[in-house]
C-alpha atoms as a PDB file:
ATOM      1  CA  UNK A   1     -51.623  23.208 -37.807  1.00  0.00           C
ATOM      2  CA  UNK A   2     -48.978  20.954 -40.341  1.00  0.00           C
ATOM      3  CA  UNK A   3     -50.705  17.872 -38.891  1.00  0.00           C
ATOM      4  CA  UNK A   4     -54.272  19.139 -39.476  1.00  0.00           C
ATOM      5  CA  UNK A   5     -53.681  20.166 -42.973  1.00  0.00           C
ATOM      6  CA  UNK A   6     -52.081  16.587 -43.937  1.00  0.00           C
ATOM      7  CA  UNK A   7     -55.332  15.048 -42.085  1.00  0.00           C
ATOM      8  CA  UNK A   8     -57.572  16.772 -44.167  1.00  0.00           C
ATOM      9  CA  UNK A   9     -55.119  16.522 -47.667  1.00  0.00           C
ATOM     10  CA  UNK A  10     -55.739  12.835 -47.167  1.00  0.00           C
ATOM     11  CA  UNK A  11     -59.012  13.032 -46.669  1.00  0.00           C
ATOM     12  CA  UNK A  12     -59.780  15.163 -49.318  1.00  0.00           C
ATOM     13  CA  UNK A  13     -60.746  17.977 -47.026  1.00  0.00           C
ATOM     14  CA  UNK A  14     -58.579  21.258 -47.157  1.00  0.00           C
ATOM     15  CA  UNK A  15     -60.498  24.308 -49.112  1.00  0.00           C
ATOM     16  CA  UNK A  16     -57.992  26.533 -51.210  1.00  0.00           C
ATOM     17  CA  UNK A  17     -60.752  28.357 -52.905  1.00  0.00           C
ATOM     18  CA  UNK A  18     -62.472  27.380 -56.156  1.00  0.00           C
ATOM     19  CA  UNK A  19     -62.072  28.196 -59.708  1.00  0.00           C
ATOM     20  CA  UNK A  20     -64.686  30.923 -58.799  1.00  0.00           C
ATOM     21  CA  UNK A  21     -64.239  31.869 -56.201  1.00  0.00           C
ATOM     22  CA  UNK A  22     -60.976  33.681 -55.190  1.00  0.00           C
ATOM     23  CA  UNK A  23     -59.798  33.276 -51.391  1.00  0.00           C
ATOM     24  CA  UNK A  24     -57.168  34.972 -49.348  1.00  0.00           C
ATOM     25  CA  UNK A  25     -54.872  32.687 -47.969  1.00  0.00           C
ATOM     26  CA  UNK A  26     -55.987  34.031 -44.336  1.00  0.00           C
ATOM     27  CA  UNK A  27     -59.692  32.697 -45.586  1.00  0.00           C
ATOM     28  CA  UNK A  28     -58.434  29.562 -46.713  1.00  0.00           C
ATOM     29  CA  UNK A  29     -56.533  29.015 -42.992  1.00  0.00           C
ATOM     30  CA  UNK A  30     -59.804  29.704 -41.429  1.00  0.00           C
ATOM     31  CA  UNK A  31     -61.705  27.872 -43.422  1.00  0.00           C
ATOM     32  CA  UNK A  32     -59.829  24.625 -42.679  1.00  0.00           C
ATOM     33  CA  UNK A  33     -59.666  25.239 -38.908  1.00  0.00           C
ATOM     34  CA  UNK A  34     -63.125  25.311 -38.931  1.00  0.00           C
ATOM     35  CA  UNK A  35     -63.465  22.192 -40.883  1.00  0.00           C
ATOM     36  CA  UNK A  36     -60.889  20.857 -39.052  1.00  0.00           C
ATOM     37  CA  UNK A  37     -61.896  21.604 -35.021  1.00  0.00           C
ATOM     38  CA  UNK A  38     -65.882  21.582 -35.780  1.00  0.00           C
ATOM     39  CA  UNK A  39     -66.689  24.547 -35.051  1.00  0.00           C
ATOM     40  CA  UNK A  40     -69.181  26.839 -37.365  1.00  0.00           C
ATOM     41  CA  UNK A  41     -67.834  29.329 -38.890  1.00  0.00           C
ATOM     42  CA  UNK A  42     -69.224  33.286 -38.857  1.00  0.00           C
ATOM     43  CA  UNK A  43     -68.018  35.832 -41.106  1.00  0.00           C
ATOM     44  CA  UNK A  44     -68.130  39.297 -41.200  1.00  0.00           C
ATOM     45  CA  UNK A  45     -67.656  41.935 -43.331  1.00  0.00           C
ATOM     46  CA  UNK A  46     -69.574  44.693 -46.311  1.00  0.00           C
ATOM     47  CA  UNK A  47     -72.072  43.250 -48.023  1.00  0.00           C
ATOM     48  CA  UNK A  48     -70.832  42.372 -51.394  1.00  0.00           C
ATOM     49  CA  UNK A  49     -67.640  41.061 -49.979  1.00  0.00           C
ATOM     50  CA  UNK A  50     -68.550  36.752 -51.052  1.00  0.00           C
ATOM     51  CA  UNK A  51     -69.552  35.948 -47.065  1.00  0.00           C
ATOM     52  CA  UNK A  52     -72.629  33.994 -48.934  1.00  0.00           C
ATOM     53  CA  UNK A  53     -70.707  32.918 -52.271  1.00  0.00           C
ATOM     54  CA  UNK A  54     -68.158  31.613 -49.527  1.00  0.00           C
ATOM     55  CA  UNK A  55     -70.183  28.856 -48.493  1.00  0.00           C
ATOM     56  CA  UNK A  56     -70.746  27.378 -52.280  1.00  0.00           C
ATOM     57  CA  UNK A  57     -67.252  27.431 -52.823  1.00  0.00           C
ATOM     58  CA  UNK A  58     -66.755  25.581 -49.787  1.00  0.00           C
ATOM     59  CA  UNK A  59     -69.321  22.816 -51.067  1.00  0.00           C
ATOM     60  CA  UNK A  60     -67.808  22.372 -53.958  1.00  0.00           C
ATOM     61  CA  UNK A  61     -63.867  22.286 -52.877  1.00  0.00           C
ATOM     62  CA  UNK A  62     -64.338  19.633 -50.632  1.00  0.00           C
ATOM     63  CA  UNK A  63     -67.406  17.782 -52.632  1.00  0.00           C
ATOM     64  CA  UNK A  64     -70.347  18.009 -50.040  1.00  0.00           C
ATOM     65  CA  UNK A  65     -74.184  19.137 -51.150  1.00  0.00           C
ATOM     66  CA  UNK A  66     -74.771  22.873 -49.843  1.00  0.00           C
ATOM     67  CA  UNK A  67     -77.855  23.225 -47.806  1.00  0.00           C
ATOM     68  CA  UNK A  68     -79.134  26.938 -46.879  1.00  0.00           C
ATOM     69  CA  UNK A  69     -81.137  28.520 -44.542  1.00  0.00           C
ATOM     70  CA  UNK A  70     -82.110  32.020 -45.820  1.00  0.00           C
ATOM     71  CA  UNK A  71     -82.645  33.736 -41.798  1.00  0.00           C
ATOM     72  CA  UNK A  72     -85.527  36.527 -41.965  1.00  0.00           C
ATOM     73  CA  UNK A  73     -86.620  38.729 -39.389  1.00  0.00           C
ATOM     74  CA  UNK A  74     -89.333  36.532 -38.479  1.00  0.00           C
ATOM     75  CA  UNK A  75     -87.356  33.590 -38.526  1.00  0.00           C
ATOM     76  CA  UNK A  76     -87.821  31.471 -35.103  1.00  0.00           C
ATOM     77  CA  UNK A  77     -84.390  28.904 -34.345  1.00  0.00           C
ATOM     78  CA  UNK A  78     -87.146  26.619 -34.173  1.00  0.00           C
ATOM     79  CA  UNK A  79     -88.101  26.312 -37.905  1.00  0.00           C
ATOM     80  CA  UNK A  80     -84.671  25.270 -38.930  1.00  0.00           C
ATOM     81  CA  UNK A  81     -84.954  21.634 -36.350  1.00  0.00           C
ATOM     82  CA  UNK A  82     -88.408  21.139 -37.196  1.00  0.00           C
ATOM     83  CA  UNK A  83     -91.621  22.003 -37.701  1.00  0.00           C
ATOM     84  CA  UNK A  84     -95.064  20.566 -36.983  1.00  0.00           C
ATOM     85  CA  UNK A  85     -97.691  21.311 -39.434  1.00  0.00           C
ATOM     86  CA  UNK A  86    -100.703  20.899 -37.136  1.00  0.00           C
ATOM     87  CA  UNK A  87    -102.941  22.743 -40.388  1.00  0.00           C
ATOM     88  CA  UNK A  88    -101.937  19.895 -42.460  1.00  0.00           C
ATOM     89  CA  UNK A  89    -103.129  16.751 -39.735  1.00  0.00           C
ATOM     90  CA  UNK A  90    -106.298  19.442 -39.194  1.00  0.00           C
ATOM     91  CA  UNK A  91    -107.181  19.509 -42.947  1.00  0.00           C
ATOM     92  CA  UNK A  92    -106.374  15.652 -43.563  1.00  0.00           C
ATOM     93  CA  UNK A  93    -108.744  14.437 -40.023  1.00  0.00           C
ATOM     94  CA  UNK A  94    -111.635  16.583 -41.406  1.00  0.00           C
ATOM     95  CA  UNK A  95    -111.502  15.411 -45.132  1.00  0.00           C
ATOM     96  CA  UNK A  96    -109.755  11.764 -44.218  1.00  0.00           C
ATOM     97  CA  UNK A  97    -106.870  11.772 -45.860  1.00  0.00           C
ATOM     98  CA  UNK A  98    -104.329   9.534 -43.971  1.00  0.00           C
ATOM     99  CA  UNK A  99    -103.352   8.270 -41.195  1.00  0.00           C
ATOM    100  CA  UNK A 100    -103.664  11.210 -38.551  1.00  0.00           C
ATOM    101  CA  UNK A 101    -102.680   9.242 -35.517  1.00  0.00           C
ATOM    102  CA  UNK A 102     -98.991   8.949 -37.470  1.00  0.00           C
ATOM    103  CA  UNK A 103     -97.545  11.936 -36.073  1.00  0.00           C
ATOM    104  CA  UNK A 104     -94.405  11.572 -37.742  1.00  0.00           C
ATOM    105  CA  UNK A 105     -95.965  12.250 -41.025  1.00  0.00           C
ATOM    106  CA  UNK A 106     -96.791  16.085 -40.048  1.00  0.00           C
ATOM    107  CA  UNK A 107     -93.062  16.767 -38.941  1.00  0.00           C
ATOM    108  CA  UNK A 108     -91.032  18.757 -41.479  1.00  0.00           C
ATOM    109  CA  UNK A 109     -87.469  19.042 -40.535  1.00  0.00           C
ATOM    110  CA  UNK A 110     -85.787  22.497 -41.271  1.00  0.00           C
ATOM    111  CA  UNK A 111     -82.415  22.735 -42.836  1.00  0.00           C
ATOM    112  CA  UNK A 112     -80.499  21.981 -39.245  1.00  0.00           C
ATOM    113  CA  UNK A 113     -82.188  18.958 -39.312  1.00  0.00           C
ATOM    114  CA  UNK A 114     -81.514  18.043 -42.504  1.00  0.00           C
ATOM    115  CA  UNK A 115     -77.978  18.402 -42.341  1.00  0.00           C
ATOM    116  CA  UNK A 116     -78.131  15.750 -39.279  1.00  0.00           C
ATOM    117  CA  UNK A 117     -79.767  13.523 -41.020  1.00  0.00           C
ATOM    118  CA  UNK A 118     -77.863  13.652 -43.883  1.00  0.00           C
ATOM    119  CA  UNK A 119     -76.547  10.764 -45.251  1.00  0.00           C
ATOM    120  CA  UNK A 120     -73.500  12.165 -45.988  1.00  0.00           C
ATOM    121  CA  UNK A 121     -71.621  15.151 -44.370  1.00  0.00           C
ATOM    122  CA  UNK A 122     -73.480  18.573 -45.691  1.00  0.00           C
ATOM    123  CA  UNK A 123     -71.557  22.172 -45.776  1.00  0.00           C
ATOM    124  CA  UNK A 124     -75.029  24.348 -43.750  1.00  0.00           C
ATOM    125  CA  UNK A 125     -75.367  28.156 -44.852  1.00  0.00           C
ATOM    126  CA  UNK A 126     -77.258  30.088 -42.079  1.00  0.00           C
ATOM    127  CA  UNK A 127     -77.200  33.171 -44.482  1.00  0.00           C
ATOM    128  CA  UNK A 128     -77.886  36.763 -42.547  1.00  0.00           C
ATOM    129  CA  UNK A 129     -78.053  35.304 -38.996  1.00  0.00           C
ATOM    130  CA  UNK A 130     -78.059  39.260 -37.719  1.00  0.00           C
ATOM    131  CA  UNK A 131     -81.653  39.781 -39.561  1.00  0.00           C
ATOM    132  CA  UNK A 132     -83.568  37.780 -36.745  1.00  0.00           C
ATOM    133  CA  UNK A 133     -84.319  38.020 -33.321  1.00  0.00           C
ATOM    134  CA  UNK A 134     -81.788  38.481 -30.475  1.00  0.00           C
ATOM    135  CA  UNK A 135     -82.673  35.619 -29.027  1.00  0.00           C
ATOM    136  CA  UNK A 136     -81.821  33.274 -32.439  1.00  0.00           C
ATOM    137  CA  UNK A 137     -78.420  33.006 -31.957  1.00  0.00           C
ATOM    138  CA  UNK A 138     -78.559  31.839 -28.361  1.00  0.00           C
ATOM    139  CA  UNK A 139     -81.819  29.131 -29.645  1.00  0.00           C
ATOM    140  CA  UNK A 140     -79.160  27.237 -31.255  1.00  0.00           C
ATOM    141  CA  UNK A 141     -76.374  27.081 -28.908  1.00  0.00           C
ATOM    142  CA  UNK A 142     -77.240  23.326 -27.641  1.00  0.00           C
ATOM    143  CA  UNK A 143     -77.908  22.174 -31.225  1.00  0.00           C
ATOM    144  CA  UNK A 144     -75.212  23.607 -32.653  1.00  0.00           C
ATOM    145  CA  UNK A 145     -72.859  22.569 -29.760  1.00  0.00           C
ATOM    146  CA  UNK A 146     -74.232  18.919 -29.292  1.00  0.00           C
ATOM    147  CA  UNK A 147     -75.335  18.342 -32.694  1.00  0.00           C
ATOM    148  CA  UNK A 148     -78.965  16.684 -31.485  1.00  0.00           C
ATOM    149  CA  UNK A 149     -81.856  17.847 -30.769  1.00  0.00           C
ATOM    150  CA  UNK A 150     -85.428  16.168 -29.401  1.00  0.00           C
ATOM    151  CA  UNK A 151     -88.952  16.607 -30.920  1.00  0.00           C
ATOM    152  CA  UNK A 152     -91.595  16.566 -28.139  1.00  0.00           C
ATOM    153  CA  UNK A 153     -94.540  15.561 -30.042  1.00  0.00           C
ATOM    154  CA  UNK A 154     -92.729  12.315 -31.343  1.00  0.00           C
ATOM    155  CA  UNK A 155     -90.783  11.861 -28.339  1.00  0.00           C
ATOM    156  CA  UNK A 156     -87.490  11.010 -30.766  1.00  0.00           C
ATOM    157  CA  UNK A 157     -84.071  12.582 -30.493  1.00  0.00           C
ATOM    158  CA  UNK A 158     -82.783  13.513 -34.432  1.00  0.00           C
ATOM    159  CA  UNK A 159     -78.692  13.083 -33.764  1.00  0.00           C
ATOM    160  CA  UNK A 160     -75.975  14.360 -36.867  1.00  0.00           C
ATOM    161  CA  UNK A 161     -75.103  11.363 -38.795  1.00  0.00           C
ATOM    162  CA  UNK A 162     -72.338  13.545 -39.707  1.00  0.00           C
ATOM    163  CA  UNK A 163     -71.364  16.931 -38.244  1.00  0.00           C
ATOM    164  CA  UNK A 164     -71.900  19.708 -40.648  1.00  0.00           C
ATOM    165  CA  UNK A 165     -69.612  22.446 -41.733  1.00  0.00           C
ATOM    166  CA  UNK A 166     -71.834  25.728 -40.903  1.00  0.00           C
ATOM    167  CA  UNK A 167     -71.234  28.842 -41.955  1.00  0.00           C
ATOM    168  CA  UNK A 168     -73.069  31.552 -40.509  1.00  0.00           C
ATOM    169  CA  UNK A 169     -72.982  34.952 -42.285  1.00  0.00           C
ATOM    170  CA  UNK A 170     -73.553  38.398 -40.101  1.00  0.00           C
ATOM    171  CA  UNK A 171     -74.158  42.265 -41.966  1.00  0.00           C
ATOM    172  CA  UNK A 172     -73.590  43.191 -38.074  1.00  0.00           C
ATOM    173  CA  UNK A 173     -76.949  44.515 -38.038  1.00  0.00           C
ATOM    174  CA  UNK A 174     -77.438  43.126 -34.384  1.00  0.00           C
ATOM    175  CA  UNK A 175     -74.518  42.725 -32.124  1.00  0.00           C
ATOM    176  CA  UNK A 176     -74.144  38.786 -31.616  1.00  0.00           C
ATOM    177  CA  UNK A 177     -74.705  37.050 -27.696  1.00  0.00           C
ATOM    178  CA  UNK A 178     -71.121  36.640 -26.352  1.00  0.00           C
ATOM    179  CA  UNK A 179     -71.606  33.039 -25.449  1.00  0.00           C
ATOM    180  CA  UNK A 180     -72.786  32.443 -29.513  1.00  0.00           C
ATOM    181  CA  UNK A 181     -69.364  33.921 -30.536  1.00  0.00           C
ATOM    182  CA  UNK A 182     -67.759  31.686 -28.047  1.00  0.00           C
ATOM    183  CA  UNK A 183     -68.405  28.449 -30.131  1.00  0.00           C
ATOM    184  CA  UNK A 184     -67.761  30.121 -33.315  1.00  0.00           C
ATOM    185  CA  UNK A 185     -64.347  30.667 -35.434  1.00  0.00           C
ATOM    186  CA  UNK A 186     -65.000  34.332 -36.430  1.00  0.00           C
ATOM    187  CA  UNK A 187     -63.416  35.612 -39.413  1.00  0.00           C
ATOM    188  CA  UNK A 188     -64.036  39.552 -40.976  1.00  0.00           C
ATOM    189  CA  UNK A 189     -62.896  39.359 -44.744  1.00  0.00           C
ATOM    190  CA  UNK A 190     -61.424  42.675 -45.110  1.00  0.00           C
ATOM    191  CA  UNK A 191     -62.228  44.106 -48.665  1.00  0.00           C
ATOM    192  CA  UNK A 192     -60.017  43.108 -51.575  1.00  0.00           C
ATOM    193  CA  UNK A 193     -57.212  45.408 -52.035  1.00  0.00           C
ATOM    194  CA  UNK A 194     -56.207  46.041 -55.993  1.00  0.00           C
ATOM    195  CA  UNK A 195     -53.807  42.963 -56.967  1.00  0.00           C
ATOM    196  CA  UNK A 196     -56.347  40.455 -55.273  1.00  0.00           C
ATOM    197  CA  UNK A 197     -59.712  42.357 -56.471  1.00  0.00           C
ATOM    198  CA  UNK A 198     -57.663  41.964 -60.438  1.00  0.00           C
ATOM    199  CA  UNK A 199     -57.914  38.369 -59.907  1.00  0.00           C
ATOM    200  CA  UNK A 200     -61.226  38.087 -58.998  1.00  0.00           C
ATOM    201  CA  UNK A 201     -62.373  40.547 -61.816  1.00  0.00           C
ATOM    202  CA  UNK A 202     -60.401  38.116 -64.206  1.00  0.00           C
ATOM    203  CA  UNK A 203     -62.787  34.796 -62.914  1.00  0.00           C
ATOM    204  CA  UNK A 204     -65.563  36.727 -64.435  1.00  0.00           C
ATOM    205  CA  UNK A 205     -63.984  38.414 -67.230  1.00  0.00           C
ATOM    206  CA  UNK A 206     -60.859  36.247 -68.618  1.00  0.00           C
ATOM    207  CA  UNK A 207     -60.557  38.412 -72.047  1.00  0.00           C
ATOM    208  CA  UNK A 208     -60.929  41.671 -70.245  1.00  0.00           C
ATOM    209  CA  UNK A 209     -58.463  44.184 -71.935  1.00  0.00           C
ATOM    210  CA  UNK A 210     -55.680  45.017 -69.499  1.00  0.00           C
ATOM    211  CA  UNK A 211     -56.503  49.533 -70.080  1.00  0.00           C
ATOM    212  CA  UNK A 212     -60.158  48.751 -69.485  1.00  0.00           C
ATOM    213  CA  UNK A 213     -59.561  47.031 -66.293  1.00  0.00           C
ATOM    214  CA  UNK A 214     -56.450  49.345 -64.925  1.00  0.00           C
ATOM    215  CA  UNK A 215     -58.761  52.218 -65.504  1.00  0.00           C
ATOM    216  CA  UNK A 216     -62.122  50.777 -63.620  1.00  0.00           C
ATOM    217  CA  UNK A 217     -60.007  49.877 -60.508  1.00  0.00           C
ATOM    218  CA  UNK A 218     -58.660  53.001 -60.626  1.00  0.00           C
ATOM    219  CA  UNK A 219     -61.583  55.054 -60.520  1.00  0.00           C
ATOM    220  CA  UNK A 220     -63.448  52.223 -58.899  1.00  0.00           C
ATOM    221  CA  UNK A 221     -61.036  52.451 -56.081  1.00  0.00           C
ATOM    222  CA  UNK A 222     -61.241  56.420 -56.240  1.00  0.00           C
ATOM    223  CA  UNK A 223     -65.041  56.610 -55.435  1.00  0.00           C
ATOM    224  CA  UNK A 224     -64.278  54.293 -52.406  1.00  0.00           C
ATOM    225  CA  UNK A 225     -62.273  56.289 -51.152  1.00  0.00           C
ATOM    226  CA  UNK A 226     -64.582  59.365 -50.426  1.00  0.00           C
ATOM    227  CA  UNK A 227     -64.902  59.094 -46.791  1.00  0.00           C
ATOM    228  CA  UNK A 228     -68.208  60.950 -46.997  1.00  0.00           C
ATOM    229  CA  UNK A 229     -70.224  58.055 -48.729  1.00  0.00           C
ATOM    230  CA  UNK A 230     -72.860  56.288 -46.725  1.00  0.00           C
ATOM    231  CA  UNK A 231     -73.092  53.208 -48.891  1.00  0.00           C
ATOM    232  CA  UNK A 232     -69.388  52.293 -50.777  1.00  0.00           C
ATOM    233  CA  UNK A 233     -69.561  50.372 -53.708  1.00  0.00           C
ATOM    234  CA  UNK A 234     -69.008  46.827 -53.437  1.00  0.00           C
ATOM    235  CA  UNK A 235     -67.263  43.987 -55.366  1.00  0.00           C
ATOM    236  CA  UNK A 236     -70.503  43.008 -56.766  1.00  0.00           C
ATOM    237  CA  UNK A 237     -71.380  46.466 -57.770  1.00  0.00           C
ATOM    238  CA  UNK A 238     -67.727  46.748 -59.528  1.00  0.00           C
ATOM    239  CA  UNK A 239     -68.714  43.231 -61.474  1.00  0.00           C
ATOM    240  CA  UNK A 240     -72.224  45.114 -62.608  1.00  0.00           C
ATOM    241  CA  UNK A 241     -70.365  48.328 -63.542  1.00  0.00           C
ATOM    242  CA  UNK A 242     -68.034  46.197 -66.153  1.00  0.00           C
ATOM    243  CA  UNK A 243     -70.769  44.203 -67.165  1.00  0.00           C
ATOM    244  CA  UNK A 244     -72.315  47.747 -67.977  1.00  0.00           C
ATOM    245  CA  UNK A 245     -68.816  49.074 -69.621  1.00  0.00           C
ATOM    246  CA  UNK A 246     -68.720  46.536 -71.938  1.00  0.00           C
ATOM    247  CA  UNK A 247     -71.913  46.033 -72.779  1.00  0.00           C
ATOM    248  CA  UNK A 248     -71.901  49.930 -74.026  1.00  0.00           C
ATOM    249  CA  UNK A 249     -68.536  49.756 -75.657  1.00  0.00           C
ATOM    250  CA  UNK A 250     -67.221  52.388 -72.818  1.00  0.00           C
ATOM    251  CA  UNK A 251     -63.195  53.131 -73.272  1.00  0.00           C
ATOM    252  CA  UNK A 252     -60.763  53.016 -71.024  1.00  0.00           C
ATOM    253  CA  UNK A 253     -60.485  57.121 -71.467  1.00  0.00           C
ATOM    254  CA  UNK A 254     -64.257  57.897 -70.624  1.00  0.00           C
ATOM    255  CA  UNK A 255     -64.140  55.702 -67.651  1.00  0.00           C
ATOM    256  CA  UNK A 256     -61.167  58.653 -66.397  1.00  0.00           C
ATOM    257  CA  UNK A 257     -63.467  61.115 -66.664  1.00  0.00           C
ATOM    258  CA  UNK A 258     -64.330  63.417 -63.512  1.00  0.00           C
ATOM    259  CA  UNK A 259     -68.027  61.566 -63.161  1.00  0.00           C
ATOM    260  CA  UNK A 260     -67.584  58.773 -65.037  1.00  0.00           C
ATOM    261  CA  UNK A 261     -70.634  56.595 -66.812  1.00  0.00           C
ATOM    262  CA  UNK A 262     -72.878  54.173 -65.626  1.00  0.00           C
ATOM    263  CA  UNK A 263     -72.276  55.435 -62.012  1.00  0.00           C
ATOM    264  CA  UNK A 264     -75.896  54.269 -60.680  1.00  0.00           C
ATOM    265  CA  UNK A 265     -74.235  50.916 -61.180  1.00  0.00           C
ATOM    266  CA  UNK A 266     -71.685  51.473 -58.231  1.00  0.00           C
ATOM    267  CA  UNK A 267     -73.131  54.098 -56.215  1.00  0.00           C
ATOM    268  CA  UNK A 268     -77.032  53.132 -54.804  1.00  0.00           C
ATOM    269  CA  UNK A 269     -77.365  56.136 -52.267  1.00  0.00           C
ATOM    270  CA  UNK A 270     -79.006  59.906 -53.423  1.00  0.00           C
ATOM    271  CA  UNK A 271     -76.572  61.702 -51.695  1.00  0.00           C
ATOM    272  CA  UNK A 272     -73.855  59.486 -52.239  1.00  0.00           C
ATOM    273  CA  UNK A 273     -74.471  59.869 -55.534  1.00  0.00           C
ATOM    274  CA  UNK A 274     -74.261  63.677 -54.898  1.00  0.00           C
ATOM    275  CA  UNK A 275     -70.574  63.214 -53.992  1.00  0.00           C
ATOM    276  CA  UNK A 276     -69.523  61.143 -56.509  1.00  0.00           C
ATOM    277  CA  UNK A 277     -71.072  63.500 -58.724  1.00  0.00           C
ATOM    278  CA  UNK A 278     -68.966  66.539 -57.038  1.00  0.00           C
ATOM    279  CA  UNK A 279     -65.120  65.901 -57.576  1.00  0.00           C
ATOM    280  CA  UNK A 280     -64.295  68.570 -54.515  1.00  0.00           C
ATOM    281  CA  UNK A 281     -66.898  66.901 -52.463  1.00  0.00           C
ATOM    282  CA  UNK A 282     -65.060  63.474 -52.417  1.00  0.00           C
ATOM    283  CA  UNK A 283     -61.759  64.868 -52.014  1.00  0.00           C
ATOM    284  CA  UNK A 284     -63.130  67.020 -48.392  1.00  0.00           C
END
């Protein structure tokens, strides 16, 4: 692992998290294995928890343009190779407006095939791979594994100037195929506990008075910890809620309270909401 890391430190290449973006030092480690064997990357872990923010802060460590795929549930592997727009060479031989028989000019490559023909190596996003099809993950086994792929209707075979760093991001809405998770370097990032969740709260609020924070994390940790809610607030939700605090002048006492303000900024859930309301509830 020593000789990996000084590889990389010569090269420019070892991620230790960004000025915004605070890693775990078993995040960084993974990270750079990934980087340094080749193999995409998939995190898990509650939504909220930086698996997307991840992949920007990776992009701009180690100074490579950040291309994403946004994965829906209609999203087919195929669209991030390459698509064919046969509407577009329809419209253009029926109103004569180019050259029709140029095939080439009707294929749109996807952001897979981008990052292969990339000029320079790319850091690839596939954001919410769990959201599509079960079949996705296993579309893009080859591609991912061989870095090529071949596009019939031009008979041409697109190959990775430069292989990619991809990270894939999973809600584990869908359980993954086995043989996807075989060419992957899986990390979960666990939530924050309180000393590093303080430092990431200070990226976004430097000047935050030390009472105001010590008393959020307190009670933002509390409401966590009622094992009865459906949805738990997340680090995003806690940066809302103190955007909220300050913005109407809340102390440090009032956020102590029993039910303290703003909570519709952490909790998103009616009946979790309901708990949080009900100081015995949480507690049960």
């Amino acid at each position: 692992m020593r000789a990996t890391r000084e590889v990389f430190m010569k090269n420019g290449q070892v991620y230790r998290g960004t000025q915004d973006y605070i890693a775990s030092e078993d995040l960084q480690r993974v990270v750079n294995v990934s980087l340094a064997i080749g193999r995409p990357l998939l995190l898990k872990g509650e939504p909220g928890t930086g698996k997307t923010l991840l992949a920007a802060s990776i992009a701009k460590s180690i100074h490579r343009p950040l291309l994403r795929w946004n994965v829906k549930s209609t999203t087919q592997a195929q669209e991030g190779l390459c698509v064919y727009d046969t509407i577009q060479r329809l419209n253009d031989s029926r109103f004569g407006d180019g050259d029709v028989k140029d095939i080439k000019r009707y294929i749109k490559l996807g952001k897979l095939g981008e990052a292969f023909v990339s000029e320079e190596p790319v850091v690839l996003l596939i954001d919410e791979i769990d959201k599509a099809d079960l079949e996705f993950p296993n579309d893009l086994l080859a591609e991912l594994d061989e870095m090529r792929f071949y596009i019939p209707e031009t008979k041409e075979e697109i190959v990775a100037k430069h292989r990619p760093m991809v990270v894939i991001t999973s809600n584990s809405e869908k359980e993954l195929p086995d043989a996807f998770l075989r060419r992957c370097v899986f990390h979960y990032i666990a939530f924050p506990d309180t000393a590093l969740m303080t430092e990431i709260v200070k990226v976004h609020f430097p000047d935050l008075e030390k009472r105001l924070l010590e008393a959020a994390l307190q009670k933002f940790y509390e409401i966590r910890s009622g094992s009865h809610l459906r949805k738990p607030p997340s680090t995003s939700e806690l940066i809302d809620w103190l955007h909220a605090l300050l913005a109407m002048g809340i102390s440090s006492k009032d956020i102590l309270q029993e039910i303290p303000p703003l909570l519709g900024c952490l909790i998103k859930k009616t009946e979790d909401m309901r708990i949080s309301s009900n100081p015995l509830r949480m507690t049960s």
